[in-house]
C-alpha atoms as a PDB file:
ATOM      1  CA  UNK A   1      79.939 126.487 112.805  1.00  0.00           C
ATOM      2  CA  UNK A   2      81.577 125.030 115.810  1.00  0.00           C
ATOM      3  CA  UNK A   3      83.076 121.490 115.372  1.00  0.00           C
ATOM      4  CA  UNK A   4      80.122 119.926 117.046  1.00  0.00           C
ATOM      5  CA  UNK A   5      77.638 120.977 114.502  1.00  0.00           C
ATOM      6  CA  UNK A   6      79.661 120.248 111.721  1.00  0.00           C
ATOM      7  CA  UNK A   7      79.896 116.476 113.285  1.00  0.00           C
ATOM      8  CA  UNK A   8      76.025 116.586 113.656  1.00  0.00           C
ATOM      9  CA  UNK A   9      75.608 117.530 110.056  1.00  0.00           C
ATOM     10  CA  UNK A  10      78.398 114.776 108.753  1.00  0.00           C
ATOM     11  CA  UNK A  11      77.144 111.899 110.584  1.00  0.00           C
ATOM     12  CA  UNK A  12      74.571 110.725 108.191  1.00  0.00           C
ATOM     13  CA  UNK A  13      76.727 109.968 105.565  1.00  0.00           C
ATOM     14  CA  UNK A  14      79.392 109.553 107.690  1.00  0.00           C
ATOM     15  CA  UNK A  15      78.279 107.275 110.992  1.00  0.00           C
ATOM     16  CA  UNK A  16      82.192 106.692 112.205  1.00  0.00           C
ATOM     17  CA  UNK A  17      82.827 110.250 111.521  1.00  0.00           C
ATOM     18  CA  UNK A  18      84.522 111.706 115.030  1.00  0.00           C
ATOM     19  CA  UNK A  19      85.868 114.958 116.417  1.00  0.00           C
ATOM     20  CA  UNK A  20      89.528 113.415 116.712  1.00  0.00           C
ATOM     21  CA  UNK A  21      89.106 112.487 112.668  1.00  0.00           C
ATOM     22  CA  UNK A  22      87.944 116.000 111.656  1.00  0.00           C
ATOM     23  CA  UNK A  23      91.272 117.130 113.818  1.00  0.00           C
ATOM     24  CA  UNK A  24      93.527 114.574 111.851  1.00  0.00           C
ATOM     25  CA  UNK A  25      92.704 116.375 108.793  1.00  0.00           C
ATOM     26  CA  UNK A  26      93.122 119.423 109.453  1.00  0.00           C
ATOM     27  CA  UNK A  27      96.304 118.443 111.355  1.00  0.00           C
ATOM     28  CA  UNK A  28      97.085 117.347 107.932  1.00  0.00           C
ATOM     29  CA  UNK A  29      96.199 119.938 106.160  1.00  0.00           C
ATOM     30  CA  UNK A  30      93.649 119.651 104.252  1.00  0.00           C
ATOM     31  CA  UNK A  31      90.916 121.580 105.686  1.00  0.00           C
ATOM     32  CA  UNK A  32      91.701 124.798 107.159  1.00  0.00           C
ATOM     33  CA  UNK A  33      88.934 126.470 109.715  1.00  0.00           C
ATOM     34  CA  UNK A  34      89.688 129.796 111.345  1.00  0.00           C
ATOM     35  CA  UNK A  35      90.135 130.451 114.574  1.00  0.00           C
ATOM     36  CA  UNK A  36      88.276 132.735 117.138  1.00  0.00           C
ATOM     37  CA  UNK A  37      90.616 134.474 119.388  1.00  0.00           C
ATOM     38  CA  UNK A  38      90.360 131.999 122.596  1.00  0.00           C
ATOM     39  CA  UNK A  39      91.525 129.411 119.684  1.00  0.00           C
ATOM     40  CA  UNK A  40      88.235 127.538 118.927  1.00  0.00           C
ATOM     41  CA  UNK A  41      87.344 126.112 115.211  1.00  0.00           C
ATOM     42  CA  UNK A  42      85.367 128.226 113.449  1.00  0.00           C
ATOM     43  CA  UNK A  43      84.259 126.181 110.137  1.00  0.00           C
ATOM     44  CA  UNK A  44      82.513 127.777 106.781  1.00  0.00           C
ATOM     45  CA  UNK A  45      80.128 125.847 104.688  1.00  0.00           C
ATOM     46  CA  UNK A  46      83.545 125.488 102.510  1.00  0.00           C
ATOM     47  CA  UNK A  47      85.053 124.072 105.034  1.00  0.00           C
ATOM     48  CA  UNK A  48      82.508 121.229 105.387  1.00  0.00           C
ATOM     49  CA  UNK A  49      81.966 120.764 101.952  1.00  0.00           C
ATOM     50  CA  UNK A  50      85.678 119.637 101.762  1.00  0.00           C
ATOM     51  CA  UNK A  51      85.426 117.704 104.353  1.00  0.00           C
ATOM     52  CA  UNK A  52      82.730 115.941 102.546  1.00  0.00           C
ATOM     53  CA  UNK A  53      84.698 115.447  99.439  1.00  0.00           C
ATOM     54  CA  UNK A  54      87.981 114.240 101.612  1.00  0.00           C
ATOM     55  CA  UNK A  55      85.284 111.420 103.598  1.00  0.00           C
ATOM     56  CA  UNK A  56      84.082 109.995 100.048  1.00  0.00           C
ATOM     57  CA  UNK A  57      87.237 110.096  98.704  1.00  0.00           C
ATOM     58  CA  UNK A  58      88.203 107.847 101.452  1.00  0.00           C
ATOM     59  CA  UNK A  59      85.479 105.677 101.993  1.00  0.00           C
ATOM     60  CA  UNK A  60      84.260 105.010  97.919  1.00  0.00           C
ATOM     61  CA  UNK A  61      87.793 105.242  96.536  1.00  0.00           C
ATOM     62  CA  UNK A  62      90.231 104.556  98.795  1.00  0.00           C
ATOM     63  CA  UNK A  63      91.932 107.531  97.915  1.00  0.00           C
ATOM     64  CA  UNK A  64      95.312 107.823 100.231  1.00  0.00           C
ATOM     65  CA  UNK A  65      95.540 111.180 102.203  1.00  0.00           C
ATOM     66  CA  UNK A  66      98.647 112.421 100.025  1.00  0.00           C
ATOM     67  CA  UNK A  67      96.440 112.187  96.671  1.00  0.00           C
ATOM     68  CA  UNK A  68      93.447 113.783  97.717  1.00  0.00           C
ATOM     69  CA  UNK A  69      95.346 116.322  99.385  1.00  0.00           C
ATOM     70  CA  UNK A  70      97.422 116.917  95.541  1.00  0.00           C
ATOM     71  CA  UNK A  71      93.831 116.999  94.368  1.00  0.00           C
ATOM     72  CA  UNK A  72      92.552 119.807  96.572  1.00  0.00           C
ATOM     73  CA  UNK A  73      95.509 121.708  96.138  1.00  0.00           C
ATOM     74  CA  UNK A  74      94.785 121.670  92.640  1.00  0.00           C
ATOM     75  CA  UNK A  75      91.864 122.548  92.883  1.00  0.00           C
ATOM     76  CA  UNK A  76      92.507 125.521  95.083  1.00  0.00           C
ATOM     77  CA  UNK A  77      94.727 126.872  92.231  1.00  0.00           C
ATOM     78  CA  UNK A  78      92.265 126.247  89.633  1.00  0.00           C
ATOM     79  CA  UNK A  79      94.239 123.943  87.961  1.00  0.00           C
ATOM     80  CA  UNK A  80      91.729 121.465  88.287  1.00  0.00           C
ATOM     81  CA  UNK A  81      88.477 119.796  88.697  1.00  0.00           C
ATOM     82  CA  UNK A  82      88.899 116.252  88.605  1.00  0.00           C
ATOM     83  CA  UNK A  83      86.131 114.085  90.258  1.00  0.00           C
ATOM     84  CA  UNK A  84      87.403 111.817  92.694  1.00  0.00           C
ATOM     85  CA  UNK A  85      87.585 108.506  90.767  1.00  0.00           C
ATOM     86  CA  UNK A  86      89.826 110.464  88.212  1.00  0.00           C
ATOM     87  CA  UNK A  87      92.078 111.175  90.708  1.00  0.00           C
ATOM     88  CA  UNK A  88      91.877 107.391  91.708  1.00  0.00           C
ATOM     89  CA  UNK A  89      92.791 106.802  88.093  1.00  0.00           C
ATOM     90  CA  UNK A  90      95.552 109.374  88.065  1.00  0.00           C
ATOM     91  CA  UNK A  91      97.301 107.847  90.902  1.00  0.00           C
ATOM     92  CA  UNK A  92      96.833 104.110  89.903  1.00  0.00           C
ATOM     93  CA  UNK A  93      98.625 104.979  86.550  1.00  0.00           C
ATOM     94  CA  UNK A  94     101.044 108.060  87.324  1.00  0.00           C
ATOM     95  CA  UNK A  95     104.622 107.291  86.987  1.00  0.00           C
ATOM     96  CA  UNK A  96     107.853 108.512  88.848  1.00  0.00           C
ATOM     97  CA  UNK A  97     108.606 110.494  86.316  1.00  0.00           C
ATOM     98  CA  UNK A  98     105.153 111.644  85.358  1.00  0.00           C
ATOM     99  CA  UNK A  99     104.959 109.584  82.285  1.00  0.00           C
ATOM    100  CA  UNK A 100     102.524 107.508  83.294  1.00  0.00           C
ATOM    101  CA  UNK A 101     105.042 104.191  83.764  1.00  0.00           C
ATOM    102  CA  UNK A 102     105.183 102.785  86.990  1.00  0.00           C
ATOM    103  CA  UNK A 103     108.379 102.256  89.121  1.00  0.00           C
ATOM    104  CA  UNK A 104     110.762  99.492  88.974  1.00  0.00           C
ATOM    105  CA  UNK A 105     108.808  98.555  92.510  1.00  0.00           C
ATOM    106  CA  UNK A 106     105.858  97.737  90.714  1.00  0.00           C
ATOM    107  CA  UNK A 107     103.624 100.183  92.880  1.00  0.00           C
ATOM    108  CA  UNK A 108     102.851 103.456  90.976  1.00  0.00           C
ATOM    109  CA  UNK A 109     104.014 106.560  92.703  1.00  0.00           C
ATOM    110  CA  UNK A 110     100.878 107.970  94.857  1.00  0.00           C
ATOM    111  CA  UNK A 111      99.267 104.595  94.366  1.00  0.00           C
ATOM    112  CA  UNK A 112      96.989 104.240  97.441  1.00  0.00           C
ATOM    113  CA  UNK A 113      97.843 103.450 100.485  1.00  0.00           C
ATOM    114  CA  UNK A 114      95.131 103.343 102.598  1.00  0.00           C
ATOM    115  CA  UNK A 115      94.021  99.787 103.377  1.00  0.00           C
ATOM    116  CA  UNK A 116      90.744  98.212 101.815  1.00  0.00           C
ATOM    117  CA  UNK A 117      91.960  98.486  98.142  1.00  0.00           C
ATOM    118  CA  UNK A 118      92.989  94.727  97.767  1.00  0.00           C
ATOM    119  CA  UNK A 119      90.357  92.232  99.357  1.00  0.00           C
ATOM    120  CA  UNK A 120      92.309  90.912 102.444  1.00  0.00           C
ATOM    121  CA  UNK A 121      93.352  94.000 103.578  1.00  0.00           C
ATOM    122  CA  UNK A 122      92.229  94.894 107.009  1.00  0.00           C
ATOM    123  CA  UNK A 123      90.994  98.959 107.749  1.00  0.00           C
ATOM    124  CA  UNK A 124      92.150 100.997 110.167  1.00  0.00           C
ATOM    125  CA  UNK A 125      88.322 101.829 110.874  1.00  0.00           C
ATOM    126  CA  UNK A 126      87.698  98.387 111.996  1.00  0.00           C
ATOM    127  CA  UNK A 127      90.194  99.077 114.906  1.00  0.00           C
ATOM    128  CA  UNK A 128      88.105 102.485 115.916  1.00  0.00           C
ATOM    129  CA  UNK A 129      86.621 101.885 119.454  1.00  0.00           C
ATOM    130  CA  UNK A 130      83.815 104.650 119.054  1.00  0.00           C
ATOM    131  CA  UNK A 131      81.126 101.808 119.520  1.00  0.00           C
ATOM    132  CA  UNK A 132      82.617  99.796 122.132  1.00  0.00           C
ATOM    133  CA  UNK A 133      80.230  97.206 123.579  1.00  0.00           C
ATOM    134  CA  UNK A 134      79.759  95.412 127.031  1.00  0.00           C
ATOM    135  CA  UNK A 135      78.691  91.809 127.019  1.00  0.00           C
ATOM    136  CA  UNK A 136      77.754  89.972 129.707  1.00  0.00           C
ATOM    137  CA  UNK A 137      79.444  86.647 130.992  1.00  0.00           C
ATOM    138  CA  UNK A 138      76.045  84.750 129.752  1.00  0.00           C
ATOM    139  CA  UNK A 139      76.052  86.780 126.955  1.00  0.00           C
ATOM    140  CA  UNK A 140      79.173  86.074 126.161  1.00  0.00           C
ATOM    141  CA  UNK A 141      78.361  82.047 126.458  1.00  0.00           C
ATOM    142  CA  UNK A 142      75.381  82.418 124.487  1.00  0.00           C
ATOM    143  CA  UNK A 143      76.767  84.321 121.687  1.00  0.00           C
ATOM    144  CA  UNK A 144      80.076  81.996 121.383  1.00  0.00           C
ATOM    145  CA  UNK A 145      78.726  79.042 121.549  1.00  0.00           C
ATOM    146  CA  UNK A 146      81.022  77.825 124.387  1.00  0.00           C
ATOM    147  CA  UNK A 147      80.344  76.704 127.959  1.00  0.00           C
ATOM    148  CA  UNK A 148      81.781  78.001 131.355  1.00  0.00           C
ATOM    149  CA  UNK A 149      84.747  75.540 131.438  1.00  0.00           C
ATOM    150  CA  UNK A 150      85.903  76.727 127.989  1.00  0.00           C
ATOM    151  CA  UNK A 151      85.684  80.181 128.817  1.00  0.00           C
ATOM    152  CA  UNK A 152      87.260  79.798 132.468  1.00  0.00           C
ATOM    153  CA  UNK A 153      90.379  78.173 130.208  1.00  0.00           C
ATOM    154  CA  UNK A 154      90.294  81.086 127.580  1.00  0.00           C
ATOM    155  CA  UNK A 155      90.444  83.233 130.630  1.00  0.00           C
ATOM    156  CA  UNK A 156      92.715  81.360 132.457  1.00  0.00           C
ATOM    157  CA  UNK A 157      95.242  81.170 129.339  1.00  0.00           C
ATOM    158  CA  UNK A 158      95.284  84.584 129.082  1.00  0.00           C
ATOM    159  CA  UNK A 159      93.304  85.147 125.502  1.00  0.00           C
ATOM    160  CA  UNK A 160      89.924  86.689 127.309  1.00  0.00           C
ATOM    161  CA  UNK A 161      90.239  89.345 130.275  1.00  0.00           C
ATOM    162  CA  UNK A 162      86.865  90.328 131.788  1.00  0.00           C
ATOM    163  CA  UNK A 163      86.510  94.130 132.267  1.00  0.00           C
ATOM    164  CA  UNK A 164      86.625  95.035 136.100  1.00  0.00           C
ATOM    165  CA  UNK A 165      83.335  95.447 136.270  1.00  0.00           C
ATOM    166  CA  UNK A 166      83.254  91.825 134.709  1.00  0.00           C
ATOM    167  CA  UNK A 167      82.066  92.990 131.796  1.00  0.00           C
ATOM    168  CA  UNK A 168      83.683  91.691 128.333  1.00  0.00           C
ATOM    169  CA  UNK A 169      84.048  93.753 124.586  1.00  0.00           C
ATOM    170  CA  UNK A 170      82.568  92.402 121.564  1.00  0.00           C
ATOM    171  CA  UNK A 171      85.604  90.889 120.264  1.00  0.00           C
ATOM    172  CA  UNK A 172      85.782  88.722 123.106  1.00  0.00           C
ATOM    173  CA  UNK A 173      82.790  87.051 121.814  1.00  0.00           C
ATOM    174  CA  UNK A 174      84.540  86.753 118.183  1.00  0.00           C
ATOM    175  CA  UNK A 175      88.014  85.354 119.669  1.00  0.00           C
ATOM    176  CA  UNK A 176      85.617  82.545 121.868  1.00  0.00           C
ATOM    177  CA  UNK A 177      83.885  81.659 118.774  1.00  0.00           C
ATOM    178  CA  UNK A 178      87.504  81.371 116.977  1.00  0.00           C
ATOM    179  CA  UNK A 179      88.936  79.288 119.756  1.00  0.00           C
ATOM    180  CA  UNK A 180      85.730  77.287 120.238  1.00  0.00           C
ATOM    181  CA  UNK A 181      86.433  76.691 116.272  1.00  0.00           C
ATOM    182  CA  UNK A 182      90.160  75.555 116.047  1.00  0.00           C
ATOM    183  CA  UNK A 183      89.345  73.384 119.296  1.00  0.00           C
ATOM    184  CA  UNK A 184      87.658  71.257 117.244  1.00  0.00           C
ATOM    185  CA  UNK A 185      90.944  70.359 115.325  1.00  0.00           C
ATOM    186  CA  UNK A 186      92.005  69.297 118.778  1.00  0.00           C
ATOM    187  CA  UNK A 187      94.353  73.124 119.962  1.00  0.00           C
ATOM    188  CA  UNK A 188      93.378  73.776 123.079  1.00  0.00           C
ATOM    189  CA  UNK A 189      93.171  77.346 125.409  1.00  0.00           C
ATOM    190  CA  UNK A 190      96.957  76.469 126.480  1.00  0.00           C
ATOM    191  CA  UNK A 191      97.901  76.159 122.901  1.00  0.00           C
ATOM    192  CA  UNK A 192      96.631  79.122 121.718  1.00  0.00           C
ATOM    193  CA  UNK A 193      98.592  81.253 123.792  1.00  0.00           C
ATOM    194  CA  UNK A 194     101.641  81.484 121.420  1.00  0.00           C
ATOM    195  CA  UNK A 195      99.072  83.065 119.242  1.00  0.00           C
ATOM    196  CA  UNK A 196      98.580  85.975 122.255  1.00  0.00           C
ATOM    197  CA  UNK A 197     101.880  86.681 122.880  1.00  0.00           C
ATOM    198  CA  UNK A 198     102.549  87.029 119.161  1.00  0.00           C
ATOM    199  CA  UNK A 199      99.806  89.430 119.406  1.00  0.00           C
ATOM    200  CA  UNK A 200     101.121  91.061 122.145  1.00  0.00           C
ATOM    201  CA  UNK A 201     104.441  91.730 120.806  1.00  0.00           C
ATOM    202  CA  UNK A 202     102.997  93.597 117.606  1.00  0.00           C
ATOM    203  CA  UNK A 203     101.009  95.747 120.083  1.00  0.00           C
ATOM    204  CA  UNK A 204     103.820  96.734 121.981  1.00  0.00           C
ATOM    205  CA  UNK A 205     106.170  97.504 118.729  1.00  0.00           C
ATOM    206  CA  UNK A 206     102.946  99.677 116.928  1.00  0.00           C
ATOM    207  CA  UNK A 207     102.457 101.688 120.577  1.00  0.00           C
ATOM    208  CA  UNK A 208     106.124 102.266 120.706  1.00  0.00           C
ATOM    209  CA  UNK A 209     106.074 103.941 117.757  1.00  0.00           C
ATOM    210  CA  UNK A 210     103.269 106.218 118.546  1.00  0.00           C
ATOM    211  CA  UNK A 211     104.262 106.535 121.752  1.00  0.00           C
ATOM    212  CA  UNK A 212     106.551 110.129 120.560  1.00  0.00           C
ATOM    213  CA  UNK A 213     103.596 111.426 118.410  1.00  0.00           C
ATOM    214  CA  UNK A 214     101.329 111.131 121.489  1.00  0.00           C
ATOM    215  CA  UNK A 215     103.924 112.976 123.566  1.00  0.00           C
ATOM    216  CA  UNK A 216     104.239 115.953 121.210  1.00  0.00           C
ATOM    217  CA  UNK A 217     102.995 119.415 122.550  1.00  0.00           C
ATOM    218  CA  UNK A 218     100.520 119.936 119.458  1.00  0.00           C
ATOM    219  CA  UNK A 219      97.019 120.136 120.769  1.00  0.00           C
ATOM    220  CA  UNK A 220      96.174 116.982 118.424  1.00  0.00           C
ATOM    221  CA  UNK A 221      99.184 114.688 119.105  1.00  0.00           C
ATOM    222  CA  UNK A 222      96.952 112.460 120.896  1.00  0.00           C
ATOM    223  CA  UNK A 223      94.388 111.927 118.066  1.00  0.00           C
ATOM    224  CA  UNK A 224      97.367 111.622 115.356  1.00  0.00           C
ATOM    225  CA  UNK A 225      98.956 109.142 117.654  1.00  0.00           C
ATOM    226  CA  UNK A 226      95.567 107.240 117.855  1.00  0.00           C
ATOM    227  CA  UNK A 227      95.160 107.255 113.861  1.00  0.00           C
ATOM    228  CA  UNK A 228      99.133 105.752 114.036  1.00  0.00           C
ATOM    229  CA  UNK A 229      98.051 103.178 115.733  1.00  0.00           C
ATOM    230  CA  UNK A 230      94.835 102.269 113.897  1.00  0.00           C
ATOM    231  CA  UNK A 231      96.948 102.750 110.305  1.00  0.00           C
ATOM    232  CA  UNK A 232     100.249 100.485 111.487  1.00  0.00           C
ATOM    233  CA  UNK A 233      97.677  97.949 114.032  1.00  0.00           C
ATOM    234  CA  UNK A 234      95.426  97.175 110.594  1.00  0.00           C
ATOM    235  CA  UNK A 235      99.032  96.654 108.460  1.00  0.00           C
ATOM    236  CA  UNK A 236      99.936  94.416 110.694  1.00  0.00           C
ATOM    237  CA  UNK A 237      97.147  92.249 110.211  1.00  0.00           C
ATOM    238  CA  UNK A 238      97.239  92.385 106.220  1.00  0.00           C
ATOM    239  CA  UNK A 239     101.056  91.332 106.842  1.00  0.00           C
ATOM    240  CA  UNK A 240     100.641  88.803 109.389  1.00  0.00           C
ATOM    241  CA  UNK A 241      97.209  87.258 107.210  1.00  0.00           C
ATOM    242  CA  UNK A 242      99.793  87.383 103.982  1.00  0.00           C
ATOM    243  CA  UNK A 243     102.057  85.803 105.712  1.00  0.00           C
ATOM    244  CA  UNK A 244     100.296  83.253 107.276  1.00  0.00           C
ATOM    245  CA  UNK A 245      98.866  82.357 103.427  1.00  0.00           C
ATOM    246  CA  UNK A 246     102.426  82.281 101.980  1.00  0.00           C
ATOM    247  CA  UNK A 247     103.597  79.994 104.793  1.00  0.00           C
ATOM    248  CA  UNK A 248      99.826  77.510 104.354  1.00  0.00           C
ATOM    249  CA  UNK A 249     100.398  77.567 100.630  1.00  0.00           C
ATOM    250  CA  UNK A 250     104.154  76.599 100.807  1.00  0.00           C
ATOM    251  CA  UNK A 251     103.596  73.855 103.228  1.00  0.00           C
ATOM    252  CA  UNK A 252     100.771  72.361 100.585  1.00  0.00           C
ATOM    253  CA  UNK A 253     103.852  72.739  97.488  1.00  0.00           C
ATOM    254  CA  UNK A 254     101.857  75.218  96.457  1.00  0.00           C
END
């Protein structure tokens, strides 16, 4: 099958499923389709099968990459035929030394990584623009709750930018709502700002650092670069929310 009708047959169970994910993986190694001699993917039922059981693995468990790749492997040598909440199990409680115990750091060795374990953590999926949306200036007003004045500030301050066809993204209509919110507790457009370049910074840092995986020669590195950013953008917001709550609670004497 060609990697088109492997997407077709993945996308009902898998709607955010994308030709740039299926290319992560195997960039990662854990699915390996052949190649026809002009160099296009070739993939077996195998091959989508385990894609299958990576996807679940993910999106049920919240397995980390490294894990269900150690359980594939496994698998591959017979060694094993764990189910994937085992292999949750095994790498919540596996030790540094194999003994079960975890680390002095608290965090058990192949403990997940992938974000959406904890509540509060923010996924890199949510940053995926495969569904991007264009909203109209009324729309936009209608859906915030906020009037032309407000949004000519938001605009003016920097936090909204119209497309150049004029058109604005869904999460324009979710940062007007927000600002409509805290201006109620008296912060205006103006004062929100600090809050964009913050934001700004932490972009430029996270694209810095994917800017020499996107420059690599590999055929993927722009896709990999693209997942960098997703993974490190949706840390940053876990940090920045946990810090934020540390900060709120130690201001209360909590």
């Amino acid at each position: 099958m060609s990697i088109g009708s492997v997407l077709d047959l993945l996308r009902p169970d898998f709607p955010d499923i994308t030709i740039s994910k299926i290319r992560f993986l195997e960039s990662e190694g854990l699915i390996r389709p052949e190649r026809t001699p002009s160099g296009y993917r070739r993939f077996s039922v195998a091959d989508v099968e385990r894609l299958k059981f990576v996807l679940t693995a993910q999106r049920d468990q919240y397995l980390p990459l490294k894990v269900i790749k150690e359980q594939l492997e496994a698998i591959d040598r017979g060694a094993a035929t764990l189910g994937v909440r085992e292999a949750r199990a095994r790498a919540d409680g596996a030790g540094a030394d194999g003994s079960g115990r975890a680390p002095e750091s608290g965090r058990a060795v192949g403990a997940p990584r992938r974000l959406g374990v904890v509540p509060g953590e923010v996924s890199p999926d949510e940053l995926r623009l495969d569904h991007e949306m264009r909203v109209t200036r009324a729309d936009l007003l209608d859906q915030a709750g906020i009037d032309e004045k407000f949004l000519t500030e938001l605009i003016r301050a920097g936090l909204i930018t119209p497309g150049a066809a004029g058109f604005f993204d869904a999460e324009a209509v979710t940062l007007a709502r927000t600002a409509q919110s805290m201006s109620e507790f008296g912060l205006e457009a103006r004062h929100l700002r600090a809050f964009k370049l913050a934001a700004d910074r932490e972009a430029a840092m996270i694209a810095q650092i994917a800017a020499p995986i996107a420059k690599s020669r590999d055929a993927d590195a722009r896709a990999r670069a693209e997942e960098t950013v997703r993974e490190l953008a949706a840390l940053s917001l876990t940090l920045h929310t946990s810090l934020v709550k540390t900060s709120v609670r130690a201001s209360l004497g909590g």
